[in-house]
PDB file of N, CA and C in Angstrom:
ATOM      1  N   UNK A   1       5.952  11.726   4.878  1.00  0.00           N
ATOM      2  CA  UNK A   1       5.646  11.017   3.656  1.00  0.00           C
ATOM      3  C   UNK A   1       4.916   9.724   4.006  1.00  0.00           C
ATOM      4  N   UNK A   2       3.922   9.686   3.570  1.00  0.00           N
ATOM      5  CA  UNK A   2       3.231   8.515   3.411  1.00  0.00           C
ATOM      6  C   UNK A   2       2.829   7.072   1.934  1.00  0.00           C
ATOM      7  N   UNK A   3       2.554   6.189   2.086  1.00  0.00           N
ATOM      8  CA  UNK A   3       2.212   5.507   1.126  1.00  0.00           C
ATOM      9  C   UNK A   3       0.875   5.893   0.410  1.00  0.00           C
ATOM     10  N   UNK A   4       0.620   6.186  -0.928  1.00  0.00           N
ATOM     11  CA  UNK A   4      -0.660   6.440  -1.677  1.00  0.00           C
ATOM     12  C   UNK A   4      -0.852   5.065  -2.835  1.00  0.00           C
ATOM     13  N   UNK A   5      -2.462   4.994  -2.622  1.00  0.00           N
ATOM     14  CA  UNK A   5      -2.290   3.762  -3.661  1.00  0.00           C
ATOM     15  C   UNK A   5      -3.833   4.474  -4.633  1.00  0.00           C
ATOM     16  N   UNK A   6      -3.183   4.335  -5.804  1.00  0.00           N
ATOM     17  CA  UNK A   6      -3.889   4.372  -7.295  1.00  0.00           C
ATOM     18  C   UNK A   6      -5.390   3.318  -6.804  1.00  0.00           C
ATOM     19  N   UNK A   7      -6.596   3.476  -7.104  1.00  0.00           N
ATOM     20  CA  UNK A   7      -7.318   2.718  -6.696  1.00  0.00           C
ATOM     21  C   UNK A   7      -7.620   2.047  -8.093  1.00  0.00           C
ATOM     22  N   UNK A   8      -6.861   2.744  -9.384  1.00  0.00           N
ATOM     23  CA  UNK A   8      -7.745   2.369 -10.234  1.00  0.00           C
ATOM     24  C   UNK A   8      -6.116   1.198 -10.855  1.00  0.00           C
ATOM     25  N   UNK A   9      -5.487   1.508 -10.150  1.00  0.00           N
ATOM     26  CA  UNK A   9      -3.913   0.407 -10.502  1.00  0.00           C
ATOM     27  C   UNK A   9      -4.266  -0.771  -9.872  1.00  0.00           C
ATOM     28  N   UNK A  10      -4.485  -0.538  -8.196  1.00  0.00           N
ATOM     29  CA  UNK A  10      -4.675  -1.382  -7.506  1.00  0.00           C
ATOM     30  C   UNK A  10      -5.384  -2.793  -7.968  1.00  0.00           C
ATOM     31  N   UNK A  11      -5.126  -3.790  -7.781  1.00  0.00           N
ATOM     32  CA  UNK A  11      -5.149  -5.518  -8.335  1.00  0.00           C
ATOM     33  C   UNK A  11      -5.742  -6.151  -7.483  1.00  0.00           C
ATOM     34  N   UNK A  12      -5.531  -5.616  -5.778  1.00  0.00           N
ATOM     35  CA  UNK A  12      -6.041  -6.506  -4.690  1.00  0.00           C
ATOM     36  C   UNK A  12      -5.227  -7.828  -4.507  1.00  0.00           C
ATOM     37  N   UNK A  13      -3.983  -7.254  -5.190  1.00  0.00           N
ATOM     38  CA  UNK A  13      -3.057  -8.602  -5.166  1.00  0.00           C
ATOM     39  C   UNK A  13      -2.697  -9.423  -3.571  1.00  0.00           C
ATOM     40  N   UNK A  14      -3.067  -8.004  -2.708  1.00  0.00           N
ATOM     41  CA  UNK A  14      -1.991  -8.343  -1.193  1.00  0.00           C
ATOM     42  C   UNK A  14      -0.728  -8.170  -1.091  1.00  0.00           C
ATOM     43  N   UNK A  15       0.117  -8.183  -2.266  1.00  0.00           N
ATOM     44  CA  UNK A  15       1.184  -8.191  -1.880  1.00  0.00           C
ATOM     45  C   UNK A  15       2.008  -7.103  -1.270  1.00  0.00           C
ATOM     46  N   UNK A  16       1.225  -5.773  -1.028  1.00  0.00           N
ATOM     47  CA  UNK A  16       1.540  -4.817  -0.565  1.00  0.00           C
ATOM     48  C   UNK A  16       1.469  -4.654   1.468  1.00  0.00           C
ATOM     49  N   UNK A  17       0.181  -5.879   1.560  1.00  0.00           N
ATOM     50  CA  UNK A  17      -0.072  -5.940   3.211  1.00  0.00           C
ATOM     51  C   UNK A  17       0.372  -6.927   3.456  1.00  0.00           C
ATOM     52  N   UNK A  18       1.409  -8.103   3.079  1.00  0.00           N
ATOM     53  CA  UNK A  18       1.908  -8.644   3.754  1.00  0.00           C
ATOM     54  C   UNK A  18       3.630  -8.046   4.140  1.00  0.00           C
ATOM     55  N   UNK A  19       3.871  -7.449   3.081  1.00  0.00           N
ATOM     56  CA  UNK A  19       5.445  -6.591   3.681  1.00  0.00           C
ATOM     57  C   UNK A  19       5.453  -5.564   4.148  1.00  0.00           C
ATOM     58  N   UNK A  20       4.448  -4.827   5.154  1.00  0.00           N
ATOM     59  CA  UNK A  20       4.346  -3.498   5.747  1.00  0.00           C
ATOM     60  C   UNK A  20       4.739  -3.852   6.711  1.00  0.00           C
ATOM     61  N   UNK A  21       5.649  -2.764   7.037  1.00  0.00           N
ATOM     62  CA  UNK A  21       5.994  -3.732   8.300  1.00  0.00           C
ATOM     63  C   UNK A  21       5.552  -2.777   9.763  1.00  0.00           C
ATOM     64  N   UNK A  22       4.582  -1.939   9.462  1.00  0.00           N
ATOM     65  CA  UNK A  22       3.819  -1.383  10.367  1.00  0.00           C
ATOM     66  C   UNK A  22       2.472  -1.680  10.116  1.00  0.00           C
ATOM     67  N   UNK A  23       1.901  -2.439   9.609  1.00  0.00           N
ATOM     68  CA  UNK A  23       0.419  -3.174   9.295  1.00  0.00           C
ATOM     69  C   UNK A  23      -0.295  -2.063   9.360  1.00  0.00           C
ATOM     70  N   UNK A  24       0.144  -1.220   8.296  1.00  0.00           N
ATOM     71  CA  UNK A  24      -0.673  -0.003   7.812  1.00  0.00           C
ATOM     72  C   UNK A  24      -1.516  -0.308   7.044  1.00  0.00           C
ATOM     73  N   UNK A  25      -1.588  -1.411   5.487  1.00  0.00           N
ATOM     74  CA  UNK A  25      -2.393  -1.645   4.641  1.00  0.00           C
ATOM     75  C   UNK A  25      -3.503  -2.680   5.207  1.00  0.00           C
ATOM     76  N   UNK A  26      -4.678  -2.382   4.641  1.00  0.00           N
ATOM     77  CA  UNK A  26      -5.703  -3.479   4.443  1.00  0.00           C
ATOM     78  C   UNK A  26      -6.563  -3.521   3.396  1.00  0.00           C
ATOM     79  N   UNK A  27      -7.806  -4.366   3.258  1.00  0.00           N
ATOM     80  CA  UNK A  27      -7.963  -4.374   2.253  1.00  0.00           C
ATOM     81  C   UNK A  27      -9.394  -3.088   2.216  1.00  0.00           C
ATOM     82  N   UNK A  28      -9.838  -2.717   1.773  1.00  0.00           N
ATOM     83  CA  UNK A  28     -11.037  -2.346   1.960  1.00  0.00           C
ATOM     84  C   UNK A  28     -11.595  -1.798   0.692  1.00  0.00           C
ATOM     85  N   UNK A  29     -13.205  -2.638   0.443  1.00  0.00           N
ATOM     86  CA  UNK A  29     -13.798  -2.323  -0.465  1.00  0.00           C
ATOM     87  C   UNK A  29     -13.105  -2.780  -1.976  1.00  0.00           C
ATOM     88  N   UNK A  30     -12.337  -3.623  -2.134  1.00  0.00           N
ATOM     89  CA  UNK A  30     -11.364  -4.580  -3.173  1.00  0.00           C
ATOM     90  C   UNK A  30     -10.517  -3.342  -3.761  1.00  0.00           C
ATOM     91  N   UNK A  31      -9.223  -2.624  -2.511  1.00  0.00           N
ATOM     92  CA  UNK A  31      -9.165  -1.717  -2.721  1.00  0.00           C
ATOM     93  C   UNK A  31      -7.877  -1.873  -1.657  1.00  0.00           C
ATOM     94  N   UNK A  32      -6.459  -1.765  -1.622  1.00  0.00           N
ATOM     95  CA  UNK A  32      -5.802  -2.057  -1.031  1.00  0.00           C
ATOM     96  C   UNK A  32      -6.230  -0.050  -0.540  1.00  0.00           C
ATOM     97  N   UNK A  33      -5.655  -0.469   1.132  1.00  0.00           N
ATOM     98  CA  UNK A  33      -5.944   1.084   2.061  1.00  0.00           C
ATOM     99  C   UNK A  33      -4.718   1.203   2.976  1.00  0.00           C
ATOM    100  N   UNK A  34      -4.436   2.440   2.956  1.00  0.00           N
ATOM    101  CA  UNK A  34      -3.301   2.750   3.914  1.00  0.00           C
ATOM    102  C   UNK A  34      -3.875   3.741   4.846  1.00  0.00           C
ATOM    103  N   UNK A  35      -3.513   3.171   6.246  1.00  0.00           N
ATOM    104  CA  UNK A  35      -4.055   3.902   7.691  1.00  0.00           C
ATOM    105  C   UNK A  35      -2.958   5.126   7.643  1.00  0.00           C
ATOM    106  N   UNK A  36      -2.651   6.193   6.939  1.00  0.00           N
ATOM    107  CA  UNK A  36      -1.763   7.211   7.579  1.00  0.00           C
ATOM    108  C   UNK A  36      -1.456   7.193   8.645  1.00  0.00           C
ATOM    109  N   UNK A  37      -1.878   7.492   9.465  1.00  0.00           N
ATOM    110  CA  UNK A  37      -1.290   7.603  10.727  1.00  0.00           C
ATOM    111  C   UNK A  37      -0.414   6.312  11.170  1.00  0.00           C
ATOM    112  N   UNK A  38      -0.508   5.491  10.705  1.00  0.00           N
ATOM    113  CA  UNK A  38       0.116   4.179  10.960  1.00  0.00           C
ATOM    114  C   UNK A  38       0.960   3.949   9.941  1.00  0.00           C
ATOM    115  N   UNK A  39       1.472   4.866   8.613  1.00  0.00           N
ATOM    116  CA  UNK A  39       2.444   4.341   7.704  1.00  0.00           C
ATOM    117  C   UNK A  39       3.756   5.306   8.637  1.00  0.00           C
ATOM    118  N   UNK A  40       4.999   4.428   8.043  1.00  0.00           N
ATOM    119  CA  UNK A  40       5.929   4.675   8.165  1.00  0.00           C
ATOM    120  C   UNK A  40       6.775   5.789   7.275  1.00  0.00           C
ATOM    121  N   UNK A  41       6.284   5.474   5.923  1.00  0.00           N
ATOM    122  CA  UNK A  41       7.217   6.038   4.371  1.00  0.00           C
ATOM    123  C   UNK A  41       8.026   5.252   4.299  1.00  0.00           C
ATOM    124  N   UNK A  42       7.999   4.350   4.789  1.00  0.00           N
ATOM    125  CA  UNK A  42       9.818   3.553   4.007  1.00  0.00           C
ATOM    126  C   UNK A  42       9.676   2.785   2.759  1.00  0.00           C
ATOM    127  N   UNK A  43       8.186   2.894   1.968  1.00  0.00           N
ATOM    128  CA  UNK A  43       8.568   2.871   0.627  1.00  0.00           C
ATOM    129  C   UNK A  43       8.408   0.504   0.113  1.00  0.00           C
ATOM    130  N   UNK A  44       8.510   0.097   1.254  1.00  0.00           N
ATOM    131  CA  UNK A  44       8.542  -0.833   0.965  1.00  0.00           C
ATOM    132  C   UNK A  44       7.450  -1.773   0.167  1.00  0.00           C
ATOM    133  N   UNK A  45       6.151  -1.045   0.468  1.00  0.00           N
ATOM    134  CA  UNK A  45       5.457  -1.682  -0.422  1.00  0.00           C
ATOM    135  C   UNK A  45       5.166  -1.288  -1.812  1.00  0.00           C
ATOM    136  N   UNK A  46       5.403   0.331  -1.857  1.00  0.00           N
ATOM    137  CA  UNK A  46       6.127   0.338  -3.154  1.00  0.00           C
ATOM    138  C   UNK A  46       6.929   0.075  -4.314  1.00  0.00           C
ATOM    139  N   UNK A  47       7.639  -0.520  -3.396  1.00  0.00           N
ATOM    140  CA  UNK A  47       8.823  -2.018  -3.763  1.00  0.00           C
ATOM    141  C   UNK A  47       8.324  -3.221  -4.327  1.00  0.00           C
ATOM    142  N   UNK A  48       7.563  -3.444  -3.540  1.00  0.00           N
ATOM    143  CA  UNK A  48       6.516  -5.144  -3.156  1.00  0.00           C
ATOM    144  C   UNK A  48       5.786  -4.850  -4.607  1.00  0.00           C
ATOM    145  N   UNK A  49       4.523  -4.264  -5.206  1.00  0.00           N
ATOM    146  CA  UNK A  49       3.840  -3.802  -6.011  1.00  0.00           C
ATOM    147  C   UNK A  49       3.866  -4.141  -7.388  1.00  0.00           C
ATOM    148  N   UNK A  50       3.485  -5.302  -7.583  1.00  0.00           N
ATOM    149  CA  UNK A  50       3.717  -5.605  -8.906  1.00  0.00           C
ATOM    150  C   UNK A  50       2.913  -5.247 -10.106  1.00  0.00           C
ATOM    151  N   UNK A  51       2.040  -4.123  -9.882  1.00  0.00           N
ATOM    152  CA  UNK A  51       1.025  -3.433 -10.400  1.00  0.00           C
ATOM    153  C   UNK A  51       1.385  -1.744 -10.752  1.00  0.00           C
ATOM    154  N   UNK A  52       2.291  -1.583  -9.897  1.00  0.00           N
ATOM    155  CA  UNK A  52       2.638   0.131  -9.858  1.00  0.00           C
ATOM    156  C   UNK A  52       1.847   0.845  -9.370  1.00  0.00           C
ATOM    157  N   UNK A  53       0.706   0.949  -8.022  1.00  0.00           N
ATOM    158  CA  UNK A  53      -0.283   0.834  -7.781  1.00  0.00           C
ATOM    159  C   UNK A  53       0.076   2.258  -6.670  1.00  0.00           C
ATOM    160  N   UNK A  54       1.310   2.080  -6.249  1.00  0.00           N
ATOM    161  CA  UNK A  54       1.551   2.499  -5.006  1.00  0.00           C
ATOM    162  C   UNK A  54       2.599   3.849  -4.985  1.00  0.00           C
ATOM    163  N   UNK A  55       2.439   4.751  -4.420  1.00  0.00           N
ATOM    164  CA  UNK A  55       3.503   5.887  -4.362  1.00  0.00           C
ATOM    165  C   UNK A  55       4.018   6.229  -2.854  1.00  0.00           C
ATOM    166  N   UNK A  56       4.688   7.133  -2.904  1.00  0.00           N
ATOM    167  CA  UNK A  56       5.279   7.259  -1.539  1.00  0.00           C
ATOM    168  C   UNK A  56       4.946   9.138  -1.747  1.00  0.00           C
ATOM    169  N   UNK A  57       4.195   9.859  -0.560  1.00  0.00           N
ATOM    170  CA  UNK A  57       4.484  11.103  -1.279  1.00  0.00           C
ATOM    171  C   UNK A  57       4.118  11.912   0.396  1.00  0.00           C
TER     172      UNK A  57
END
């Protein structure tokens, strides 16, 4: 399971790449991005997300 983010939810808030705690997210293209291979699933920035932007799947 990985993190998925809505591009069209997404805010570019950040607040999703500063609590990863495998520095999976960045920003790219005003577009928060998750490196798969580098997520964990633990859901935490799903948590973080004050947009609803983000899934775990």
């Amino acid at each position: 399971m990985v993190a998925k983010i809505n591009a069209n939810s997404c805010k570019c808030c950040g607040s999703c790449i500063g609590e990863c705690p495998a520095s999976a997210i960045s920003l790219n293209d005003d577009v928060a991005f998750v490196e798969e291979d580098e997520c964990i699933g633990c859901g935490i920035c799903k948590d973080t997300c004050p947009h609803g932007a983000i899934t775990i799947d």
